[in-house]
N, C-alpha and C. Protein backbone atom coordinates (compact mmCIF):
# COMPACT_ATOMS: atom_id res chain seq x y z
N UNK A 1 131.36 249.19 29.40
CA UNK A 1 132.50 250.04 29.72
C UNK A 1 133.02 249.75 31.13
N UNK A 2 131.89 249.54 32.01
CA UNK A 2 132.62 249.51 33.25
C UNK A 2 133.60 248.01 33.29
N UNK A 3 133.12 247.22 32.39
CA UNK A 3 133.77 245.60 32.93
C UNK A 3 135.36 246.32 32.23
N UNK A 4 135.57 246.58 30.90
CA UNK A 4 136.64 246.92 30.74
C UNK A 4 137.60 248.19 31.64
N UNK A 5 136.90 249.26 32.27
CA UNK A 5 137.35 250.10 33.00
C UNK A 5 138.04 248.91 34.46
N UNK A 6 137.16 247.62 34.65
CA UNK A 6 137.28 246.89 35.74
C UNK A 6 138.94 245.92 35.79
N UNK A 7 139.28 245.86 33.98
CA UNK A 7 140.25 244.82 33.46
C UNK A 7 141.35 246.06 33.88
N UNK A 8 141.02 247.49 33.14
CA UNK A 8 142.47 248.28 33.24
C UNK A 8 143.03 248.30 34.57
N UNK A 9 141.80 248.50 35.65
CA UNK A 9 142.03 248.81 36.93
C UNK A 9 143.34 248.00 37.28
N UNK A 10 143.15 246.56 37.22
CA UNK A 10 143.88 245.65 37.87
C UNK A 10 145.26 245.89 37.19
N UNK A 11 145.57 246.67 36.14
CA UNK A 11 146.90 246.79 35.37
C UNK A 11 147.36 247.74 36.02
N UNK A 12 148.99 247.68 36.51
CA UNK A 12 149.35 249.10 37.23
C UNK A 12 150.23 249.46 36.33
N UNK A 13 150.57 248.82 35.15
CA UNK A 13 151.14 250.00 34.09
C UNK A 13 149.94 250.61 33.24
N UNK A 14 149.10 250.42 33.65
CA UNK A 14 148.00 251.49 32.69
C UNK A 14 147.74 252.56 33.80
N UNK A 15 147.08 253.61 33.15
CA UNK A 15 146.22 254.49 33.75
C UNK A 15 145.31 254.81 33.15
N UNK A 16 144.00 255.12 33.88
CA UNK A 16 142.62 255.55 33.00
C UNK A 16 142.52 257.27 33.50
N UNK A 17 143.14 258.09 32.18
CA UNK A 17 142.75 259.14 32.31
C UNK A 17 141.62 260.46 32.22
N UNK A 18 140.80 259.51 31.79
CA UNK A 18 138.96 260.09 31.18
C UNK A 18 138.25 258.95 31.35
N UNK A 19 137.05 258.59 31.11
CA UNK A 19 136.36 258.34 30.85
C UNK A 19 135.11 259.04 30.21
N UNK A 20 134.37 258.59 28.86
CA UNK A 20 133.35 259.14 28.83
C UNK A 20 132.46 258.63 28.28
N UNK A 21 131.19 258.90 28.40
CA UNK A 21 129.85 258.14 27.72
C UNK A 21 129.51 258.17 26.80
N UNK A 22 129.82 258.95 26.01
CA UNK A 22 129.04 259.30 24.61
C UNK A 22 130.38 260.15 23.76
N UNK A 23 130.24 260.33 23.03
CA UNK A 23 131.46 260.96 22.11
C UNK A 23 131.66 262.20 22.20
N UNK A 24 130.69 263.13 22.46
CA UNK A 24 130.61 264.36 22.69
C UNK A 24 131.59 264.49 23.70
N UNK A 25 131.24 264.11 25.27
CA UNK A 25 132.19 263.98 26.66
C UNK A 25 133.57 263.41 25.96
N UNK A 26 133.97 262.45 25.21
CA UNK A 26 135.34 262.23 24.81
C UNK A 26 136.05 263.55 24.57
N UNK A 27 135.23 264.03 23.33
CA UNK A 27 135.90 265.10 22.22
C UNK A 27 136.31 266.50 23.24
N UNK A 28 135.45 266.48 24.59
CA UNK A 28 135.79 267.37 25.37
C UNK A 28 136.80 266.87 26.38
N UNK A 29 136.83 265.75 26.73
CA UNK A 29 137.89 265.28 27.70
C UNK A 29 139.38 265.25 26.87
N UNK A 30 139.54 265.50 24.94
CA UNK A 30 140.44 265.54 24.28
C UNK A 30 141.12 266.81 24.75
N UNK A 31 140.43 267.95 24.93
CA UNK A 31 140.31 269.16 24.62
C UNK A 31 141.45 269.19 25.72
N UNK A 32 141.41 268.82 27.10
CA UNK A 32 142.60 268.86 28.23
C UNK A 32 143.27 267.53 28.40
N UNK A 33 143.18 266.32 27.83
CA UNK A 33 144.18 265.61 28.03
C UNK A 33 144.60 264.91 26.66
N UNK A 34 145.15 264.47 26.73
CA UNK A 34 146.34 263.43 25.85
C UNK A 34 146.93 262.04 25.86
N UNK A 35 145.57 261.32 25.83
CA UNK A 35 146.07 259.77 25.96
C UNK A 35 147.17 259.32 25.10
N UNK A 36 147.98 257.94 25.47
CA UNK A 36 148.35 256.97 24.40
C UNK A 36 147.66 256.52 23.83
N UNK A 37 146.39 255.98 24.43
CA UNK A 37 145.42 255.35 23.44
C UNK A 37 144.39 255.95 24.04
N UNK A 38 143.17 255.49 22.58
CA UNK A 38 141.43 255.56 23.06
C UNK A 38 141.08 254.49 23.00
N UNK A 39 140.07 253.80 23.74
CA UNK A 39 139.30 252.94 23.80
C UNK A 39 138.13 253.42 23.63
N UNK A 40 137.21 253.09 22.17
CA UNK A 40 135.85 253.65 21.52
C UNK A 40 135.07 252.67 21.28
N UNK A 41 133.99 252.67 22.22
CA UNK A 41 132.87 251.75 21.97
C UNK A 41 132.17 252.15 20.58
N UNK A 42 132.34 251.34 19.37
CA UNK A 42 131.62 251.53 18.01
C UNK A 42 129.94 252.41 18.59
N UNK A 43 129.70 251.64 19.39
CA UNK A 43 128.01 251.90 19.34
C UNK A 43 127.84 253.27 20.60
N UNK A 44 128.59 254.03 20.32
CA UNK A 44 128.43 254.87 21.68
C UNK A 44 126.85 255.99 21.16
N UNK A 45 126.31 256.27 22.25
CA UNK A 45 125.11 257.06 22.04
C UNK A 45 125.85 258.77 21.39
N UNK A 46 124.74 259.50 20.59
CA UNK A 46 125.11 260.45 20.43
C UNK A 46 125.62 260.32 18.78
N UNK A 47 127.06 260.73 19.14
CA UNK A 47 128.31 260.44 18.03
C UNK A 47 128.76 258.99 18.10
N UNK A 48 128.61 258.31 17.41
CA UNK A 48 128.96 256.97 17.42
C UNK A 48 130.47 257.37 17.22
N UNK A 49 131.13 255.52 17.30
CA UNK A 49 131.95 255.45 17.51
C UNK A 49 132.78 256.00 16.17
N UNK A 50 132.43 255.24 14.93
CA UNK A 50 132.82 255.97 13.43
C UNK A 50 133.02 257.32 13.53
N UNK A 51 132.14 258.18 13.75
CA UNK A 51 132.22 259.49 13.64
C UNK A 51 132.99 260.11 15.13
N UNK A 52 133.34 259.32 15.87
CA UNK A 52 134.47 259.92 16.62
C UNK A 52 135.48 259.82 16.57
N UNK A 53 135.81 258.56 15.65
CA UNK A 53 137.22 258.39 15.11
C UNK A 53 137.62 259.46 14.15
N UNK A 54 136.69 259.69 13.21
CA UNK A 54 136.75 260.47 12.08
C UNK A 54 137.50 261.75 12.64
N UNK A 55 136.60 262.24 14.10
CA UNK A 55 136.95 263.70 14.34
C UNK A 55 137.94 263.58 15.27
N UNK A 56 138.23 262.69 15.74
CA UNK A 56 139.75 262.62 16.27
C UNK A 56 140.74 262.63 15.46
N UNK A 57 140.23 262.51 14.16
CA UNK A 57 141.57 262.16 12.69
C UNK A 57 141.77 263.69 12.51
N UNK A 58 140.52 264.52 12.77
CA UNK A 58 140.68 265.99 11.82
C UNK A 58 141.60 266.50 12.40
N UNK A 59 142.23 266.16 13.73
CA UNK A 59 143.05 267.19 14.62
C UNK A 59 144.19 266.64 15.04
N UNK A 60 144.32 264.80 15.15
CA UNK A 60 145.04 264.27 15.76
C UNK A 60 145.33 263.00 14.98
N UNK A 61 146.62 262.87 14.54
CA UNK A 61 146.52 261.67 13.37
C UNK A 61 147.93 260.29 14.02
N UNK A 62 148.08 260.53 14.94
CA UNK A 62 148.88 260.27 15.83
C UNK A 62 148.49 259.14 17.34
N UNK A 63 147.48 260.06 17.74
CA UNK A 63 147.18 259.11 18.63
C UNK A 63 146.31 257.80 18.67
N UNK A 64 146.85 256.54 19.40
CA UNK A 64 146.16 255.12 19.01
C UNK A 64 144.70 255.34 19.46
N UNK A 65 144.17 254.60 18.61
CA UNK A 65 142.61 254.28 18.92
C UNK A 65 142.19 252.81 18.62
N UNK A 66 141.75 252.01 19.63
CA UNK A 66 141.35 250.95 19.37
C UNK A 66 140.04 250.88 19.64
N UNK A 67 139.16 250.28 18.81
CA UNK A 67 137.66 249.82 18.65
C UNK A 67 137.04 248.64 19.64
N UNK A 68 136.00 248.88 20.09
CA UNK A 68 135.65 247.46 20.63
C UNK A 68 133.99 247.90 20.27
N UNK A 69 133.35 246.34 19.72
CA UNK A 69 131.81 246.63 18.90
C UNK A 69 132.04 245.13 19.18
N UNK A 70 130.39 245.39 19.63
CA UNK A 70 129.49 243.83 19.65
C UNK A 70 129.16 243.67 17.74
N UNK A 71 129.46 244.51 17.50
CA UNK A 71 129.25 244.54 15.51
C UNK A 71 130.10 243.57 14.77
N UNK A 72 129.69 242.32 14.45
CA UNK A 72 130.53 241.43 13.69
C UNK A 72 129.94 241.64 12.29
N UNK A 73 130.02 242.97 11.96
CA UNK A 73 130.06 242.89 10.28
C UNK A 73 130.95 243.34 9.39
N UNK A 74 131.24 242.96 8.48
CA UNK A 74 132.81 243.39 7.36
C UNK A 74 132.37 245.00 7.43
N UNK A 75 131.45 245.51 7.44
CA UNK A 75 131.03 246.59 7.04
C UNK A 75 131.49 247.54 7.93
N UNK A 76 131.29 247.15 9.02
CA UNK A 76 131.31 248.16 10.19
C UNK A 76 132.12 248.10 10.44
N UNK A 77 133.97 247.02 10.50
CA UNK A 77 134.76 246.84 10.32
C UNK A 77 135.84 247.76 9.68
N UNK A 78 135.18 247.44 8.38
CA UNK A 78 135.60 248.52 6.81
C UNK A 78 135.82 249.78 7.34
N UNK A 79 134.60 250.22 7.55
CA UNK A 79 134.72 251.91 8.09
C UNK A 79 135.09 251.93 9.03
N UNK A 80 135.40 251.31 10.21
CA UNK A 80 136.35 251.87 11.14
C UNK A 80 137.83 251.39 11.00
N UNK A 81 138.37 250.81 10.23
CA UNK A 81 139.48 251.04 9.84
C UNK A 81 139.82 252.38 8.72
N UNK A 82 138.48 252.55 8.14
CA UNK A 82 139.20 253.93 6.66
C UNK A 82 138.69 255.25 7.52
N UNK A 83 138.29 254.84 9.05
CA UNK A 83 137.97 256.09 9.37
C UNK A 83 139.63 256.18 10.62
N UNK A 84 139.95 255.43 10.79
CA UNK A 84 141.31 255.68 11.51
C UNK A 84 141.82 254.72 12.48
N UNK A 85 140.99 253.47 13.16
CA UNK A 85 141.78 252.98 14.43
C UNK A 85 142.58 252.08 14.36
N UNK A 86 143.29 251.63 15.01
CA UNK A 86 144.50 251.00 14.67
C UNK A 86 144.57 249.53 15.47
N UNK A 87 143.00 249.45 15.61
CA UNK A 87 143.02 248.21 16.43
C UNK A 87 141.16 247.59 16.11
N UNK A 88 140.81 246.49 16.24
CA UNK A 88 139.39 246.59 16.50
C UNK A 88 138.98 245.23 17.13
N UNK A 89 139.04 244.86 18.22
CA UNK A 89 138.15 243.83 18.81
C UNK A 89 136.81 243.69 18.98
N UNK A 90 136.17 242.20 19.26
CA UNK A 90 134.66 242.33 19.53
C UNK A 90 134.82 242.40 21.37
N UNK A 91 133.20 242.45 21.52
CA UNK A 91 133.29 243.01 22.92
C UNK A 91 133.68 241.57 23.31
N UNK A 92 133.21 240.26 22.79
CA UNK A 92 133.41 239.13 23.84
C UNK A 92 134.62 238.48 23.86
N UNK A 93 135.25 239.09 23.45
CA UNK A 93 137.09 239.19 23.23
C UNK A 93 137.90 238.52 24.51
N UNK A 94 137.24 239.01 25.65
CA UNK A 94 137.82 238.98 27.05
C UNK A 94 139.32 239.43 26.93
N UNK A 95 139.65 239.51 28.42
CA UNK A 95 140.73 240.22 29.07
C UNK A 95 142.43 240.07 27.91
N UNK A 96 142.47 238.78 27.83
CA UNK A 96 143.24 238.45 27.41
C UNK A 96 143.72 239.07 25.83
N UNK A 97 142.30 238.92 25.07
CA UNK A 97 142.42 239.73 23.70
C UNK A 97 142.57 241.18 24.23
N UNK A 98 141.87 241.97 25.06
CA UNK A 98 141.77 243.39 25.10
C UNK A 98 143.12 243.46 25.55
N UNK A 99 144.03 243.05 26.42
CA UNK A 99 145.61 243.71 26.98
C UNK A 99 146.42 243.14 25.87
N UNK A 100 146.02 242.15 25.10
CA UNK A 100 146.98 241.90 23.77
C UNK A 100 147.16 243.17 22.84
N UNK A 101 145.85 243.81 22.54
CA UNK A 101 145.19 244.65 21.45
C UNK A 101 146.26 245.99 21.80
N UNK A 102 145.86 246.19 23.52
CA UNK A 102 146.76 247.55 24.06
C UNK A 102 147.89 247.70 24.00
N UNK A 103 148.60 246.46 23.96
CA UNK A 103 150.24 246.08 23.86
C UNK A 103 150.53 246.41 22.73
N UNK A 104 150.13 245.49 21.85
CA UNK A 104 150.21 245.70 20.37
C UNK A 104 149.98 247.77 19.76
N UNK A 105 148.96 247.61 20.19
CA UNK A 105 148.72 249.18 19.46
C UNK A 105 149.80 250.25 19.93
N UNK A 106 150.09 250.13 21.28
CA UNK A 106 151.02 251.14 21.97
C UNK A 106 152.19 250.65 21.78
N UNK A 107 152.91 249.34 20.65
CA UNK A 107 153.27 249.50 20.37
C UNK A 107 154.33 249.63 18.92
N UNK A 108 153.33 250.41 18.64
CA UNK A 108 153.06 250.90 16.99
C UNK A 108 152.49 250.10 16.09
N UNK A 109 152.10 248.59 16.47
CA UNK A 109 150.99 247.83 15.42
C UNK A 109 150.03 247.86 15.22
N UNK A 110 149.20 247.58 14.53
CA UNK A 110 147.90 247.44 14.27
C UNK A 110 147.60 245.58 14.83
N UNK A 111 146.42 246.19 15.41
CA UNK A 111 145.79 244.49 16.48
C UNK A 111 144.35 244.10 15.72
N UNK A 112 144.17 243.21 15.05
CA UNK A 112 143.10 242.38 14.24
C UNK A 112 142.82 241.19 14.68
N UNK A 113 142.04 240.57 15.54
CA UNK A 113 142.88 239.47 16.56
C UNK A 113 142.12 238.40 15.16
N UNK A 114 142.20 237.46 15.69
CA UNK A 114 141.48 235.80 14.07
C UNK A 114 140.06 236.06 14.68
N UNK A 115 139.49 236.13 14.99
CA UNK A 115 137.87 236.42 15.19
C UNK A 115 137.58 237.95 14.02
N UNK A 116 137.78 238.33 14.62
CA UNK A 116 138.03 239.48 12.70
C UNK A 116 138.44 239.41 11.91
N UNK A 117 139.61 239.05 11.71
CA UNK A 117 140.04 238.66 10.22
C UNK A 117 139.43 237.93 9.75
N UNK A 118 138.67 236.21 10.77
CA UNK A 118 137.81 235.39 10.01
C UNK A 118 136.79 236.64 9.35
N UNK A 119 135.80 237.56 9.97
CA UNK A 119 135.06 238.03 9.41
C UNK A 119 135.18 239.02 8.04
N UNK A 120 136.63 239.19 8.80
CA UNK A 120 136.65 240.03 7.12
C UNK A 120 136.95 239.37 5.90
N UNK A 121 137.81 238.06 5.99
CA UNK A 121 138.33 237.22 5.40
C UNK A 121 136.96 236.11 4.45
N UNK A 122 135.72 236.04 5.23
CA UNK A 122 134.45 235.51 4.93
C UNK A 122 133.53 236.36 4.12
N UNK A 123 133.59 237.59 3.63
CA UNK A 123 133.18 238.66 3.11
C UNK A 123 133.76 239.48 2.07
N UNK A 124 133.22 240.81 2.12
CA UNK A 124 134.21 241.83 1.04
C UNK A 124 135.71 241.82 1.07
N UNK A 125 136.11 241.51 2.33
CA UNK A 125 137.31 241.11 1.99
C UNK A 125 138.05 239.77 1.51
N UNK A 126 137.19 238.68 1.21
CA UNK A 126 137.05 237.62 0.87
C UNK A 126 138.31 237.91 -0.14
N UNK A 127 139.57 236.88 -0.59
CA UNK A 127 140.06 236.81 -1.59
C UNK A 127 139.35 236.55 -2.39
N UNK A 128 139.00 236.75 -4.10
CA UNK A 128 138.56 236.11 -5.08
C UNK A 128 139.65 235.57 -5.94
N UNK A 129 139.34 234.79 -7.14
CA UNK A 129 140.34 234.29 -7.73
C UNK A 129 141.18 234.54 -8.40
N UNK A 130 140.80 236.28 -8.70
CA UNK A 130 142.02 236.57 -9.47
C UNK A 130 143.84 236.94 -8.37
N UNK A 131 143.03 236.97 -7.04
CA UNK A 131 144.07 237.62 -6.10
C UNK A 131 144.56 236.17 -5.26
N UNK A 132 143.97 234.89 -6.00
CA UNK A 132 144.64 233.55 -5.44
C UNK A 132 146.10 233.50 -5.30
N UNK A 133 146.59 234.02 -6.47
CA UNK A 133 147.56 233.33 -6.86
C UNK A 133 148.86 234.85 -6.52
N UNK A 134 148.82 235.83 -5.98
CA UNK A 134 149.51 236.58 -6.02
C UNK A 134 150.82 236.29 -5.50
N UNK A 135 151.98 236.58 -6.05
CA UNK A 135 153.43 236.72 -5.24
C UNK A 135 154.02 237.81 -5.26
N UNK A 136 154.08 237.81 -3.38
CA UNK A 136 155.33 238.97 -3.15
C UNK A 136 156.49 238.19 -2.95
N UNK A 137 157.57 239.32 -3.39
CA UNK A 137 158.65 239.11 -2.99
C UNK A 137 158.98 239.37 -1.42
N UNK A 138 160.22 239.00 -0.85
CA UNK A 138 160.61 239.00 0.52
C UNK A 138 160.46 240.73 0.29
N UNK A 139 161.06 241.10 -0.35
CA UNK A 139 161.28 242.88 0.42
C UNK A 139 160.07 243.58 -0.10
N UNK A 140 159.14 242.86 -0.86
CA UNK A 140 158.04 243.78 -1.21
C UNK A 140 157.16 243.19 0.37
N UNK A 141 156.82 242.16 0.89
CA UNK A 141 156.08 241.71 2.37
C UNK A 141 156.63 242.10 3.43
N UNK A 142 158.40 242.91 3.76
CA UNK A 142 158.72 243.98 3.92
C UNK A 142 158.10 244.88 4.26
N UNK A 143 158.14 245.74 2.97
CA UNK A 143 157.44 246.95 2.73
C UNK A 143 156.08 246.87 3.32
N UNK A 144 155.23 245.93 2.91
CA UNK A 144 154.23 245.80 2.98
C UNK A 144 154.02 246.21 4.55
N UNK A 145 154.09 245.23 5.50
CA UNK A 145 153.71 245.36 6.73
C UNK A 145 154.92 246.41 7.34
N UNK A 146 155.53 247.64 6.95
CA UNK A 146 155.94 248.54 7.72
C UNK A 146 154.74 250.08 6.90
N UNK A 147 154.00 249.38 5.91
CA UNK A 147 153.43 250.41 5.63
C UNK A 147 151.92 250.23 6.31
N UNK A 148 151.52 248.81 6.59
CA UNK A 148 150.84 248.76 7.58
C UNK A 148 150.48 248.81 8.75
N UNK A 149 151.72 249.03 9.36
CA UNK A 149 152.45 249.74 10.86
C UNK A 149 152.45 250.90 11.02
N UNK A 150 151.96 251.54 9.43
CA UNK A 150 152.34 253.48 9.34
C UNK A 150 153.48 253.91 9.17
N UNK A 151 154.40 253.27 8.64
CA UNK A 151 155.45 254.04 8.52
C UNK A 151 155.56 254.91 6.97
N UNK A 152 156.04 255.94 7.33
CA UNK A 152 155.81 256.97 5.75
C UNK A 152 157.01 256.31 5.08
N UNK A 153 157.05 256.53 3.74
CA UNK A 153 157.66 255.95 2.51
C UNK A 153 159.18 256.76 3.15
N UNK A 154 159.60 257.95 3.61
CA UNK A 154 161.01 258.06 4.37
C UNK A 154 160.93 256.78 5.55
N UNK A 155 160.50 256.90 6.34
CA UNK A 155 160.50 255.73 7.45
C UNK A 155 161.17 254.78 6.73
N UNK A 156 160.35 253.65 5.92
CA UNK A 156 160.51 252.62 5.59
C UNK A 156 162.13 252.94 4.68
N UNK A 157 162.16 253.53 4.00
CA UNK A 157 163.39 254.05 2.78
C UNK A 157 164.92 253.71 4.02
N UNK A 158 164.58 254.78 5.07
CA UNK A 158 165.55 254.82 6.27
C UNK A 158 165.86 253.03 6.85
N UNK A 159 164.77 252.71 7.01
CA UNK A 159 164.50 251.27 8.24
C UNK A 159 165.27 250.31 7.18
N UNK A 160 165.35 249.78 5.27
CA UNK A 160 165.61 249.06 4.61
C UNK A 160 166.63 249.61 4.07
N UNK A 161 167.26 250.74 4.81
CA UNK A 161 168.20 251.33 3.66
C UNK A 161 168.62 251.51 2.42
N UNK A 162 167.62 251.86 1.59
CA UNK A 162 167.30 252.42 0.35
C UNK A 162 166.80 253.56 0.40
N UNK A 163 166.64 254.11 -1.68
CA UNK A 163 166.18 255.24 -1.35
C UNK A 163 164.86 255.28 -1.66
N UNK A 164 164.07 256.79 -1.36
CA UNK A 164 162.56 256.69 -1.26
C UNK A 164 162.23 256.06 -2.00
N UNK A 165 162.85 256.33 -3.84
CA UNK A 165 162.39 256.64 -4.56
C UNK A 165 162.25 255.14 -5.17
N UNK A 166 163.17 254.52 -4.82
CA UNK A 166 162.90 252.45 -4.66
C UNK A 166 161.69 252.29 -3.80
N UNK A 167 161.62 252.94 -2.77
CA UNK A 167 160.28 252.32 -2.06
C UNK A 167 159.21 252.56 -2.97
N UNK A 168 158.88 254.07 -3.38
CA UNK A 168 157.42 254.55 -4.02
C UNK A 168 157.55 253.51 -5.13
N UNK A 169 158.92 252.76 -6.01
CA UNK A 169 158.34 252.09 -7.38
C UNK A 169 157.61 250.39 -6.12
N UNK A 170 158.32 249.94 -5.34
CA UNK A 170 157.79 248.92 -4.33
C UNK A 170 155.92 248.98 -4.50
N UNK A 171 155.89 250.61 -3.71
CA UNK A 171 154.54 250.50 -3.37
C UNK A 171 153.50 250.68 -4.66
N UNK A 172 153.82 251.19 -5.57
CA UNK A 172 153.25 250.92 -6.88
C UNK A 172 153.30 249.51 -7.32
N UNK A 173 153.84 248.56 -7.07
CA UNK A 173 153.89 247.50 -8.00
C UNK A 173 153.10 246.53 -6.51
N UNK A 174 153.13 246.77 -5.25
CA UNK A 174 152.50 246.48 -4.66
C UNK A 174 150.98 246.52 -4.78
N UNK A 175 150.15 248.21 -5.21
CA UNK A 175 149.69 248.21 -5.46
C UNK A 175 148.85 247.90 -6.57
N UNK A 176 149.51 247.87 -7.81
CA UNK A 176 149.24 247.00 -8.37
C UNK A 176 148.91 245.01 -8.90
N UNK A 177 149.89 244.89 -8.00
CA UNK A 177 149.67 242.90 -8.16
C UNK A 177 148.54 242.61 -7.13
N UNK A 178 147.93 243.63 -6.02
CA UNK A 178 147.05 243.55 -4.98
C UNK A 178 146.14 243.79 -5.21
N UNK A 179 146.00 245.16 -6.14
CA UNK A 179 144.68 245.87 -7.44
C UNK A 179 143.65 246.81 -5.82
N UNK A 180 144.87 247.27 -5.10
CA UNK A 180 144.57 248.05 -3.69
C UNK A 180 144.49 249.44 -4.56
N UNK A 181 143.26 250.34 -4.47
CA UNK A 181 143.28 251.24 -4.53
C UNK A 181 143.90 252.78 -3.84
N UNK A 182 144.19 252.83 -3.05
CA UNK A 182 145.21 253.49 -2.22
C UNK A 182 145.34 252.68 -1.20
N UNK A 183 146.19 253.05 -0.23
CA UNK A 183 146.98 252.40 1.23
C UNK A 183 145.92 251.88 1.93
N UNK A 184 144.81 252.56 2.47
CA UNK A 184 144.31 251.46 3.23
C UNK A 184 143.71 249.86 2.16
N UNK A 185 144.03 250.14 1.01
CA UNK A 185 143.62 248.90 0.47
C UNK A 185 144.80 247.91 0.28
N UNK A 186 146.00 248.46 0.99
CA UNK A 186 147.58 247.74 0.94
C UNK A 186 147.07 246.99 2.36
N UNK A 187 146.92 247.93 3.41
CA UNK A 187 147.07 247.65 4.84
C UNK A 187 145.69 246.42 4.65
N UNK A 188 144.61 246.57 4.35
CA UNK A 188 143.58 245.38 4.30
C UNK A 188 144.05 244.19 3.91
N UNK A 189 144.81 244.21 2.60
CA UNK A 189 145.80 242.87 2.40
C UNK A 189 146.50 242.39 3.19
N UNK A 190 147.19 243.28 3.60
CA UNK A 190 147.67 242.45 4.73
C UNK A 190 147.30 242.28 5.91
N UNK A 191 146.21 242.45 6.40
CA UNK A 191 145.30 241.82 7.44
C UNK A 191 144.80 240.85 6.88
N UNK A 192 144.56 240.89 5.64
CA UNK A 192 143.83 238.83 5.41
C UNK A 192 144.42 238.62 5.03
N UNK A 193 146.24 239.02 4.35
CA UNK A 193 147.06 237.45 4.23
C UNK A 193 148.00 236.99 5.48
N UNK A 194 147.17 238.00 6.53
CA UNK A 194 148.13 237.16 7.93
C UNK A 194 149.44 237.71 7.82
N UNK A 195 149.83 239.40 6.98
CA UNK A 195 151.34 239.63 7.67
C UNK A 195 151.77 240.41 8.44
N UNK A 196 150.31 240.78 9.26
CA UNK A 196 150.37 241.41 10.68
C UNK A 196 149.45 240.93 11.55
């Protein structure tokens, strides 16, 4: 924590408004302030990092959270994306990945840098062969990565100028040629076909 507290320092458009050690001290430093983003060490003592995302979701579904874990497994990956953050680097990422990740997240993307995607891409998220051969259309890869950005089915309807009710048949047939069980299984696709 401190080497990254050491990277923000030198940024004078950031500010570090908390710090805390363990998840417990976060969930209380929530209680009086209001970041743009969190920065959550996966492995924090106490409440790990998973279960602080989780309880930042119960109250706050809004604010960015990006991950950083010495954890290179699809697994640990998995759940901290279906538990909420919108970003996840490894720790040996250096400076350069971590102020990419902050840029990106603050502003409104999701940050997966190729050192993760390889891992997820090598694993459960591995394409198999029935999902070789899939085609989207231009406005369904569209859709796709503004729903992986978070935008609600009005958002996107507004942003492509159509109506909702064209988007929801989109995201059904999306979901289906992808065989994604709800949205975060849209947004995973498109982290391993590279359209964010």
């Amino acid at each position: 924590m401190e080497g990254i507290t050491a990277i923000l320092n030198q940024e004078e458009h950031l500010e570090i408004i908390g710090i805390a050690y363990n998840g417990i001290q976060a969930l209380n430093i929530l209680k009086e302030q209001t970041p743009d983003l969190i920065i959550t060490d996966i492995e924090m003592p106490g409440l790990n990092g998973i279960s602080f995302v989780k309880a930042v979701r119960s109250f706050d579904t809004t604010i960015k959270i990006l991950a950083i874990s010495s954890h290179q497994s699809s697994a640990t990956i998995h759940q901290s994306i279906k538990a909420g953050v919108n970003g996840y680097i490894l720790k040996n990422s250096g400076k350069v990945t971590l102020l990419k990740a902050i840029a990106e997240i603050c502003s409104g993307h999701r940050f997966f840098p190729q050192s993760v995607q390889a891992i997820l891409n090598n694993s459960i998220f591995k394409k198999d062969n029935s999902n070789q051969n899939i085609i989207l259309s231009n406005r369904e890869k569209e859709i796709l990565k503004l729903i992986a950005r978070e935008y609600s089915t009005q958002e996107i309807a507004d942003t492509l100028c159509v109506s909702k009710n064209t988007i929801e048949t989109h995201r059904k047939n999306l979901m289906r040629k992808t065989e994604a069980k709800n949205m975060i299984g849209l947004v995973k696709y498109a982290i391993k076909t590279d359209l964010i």
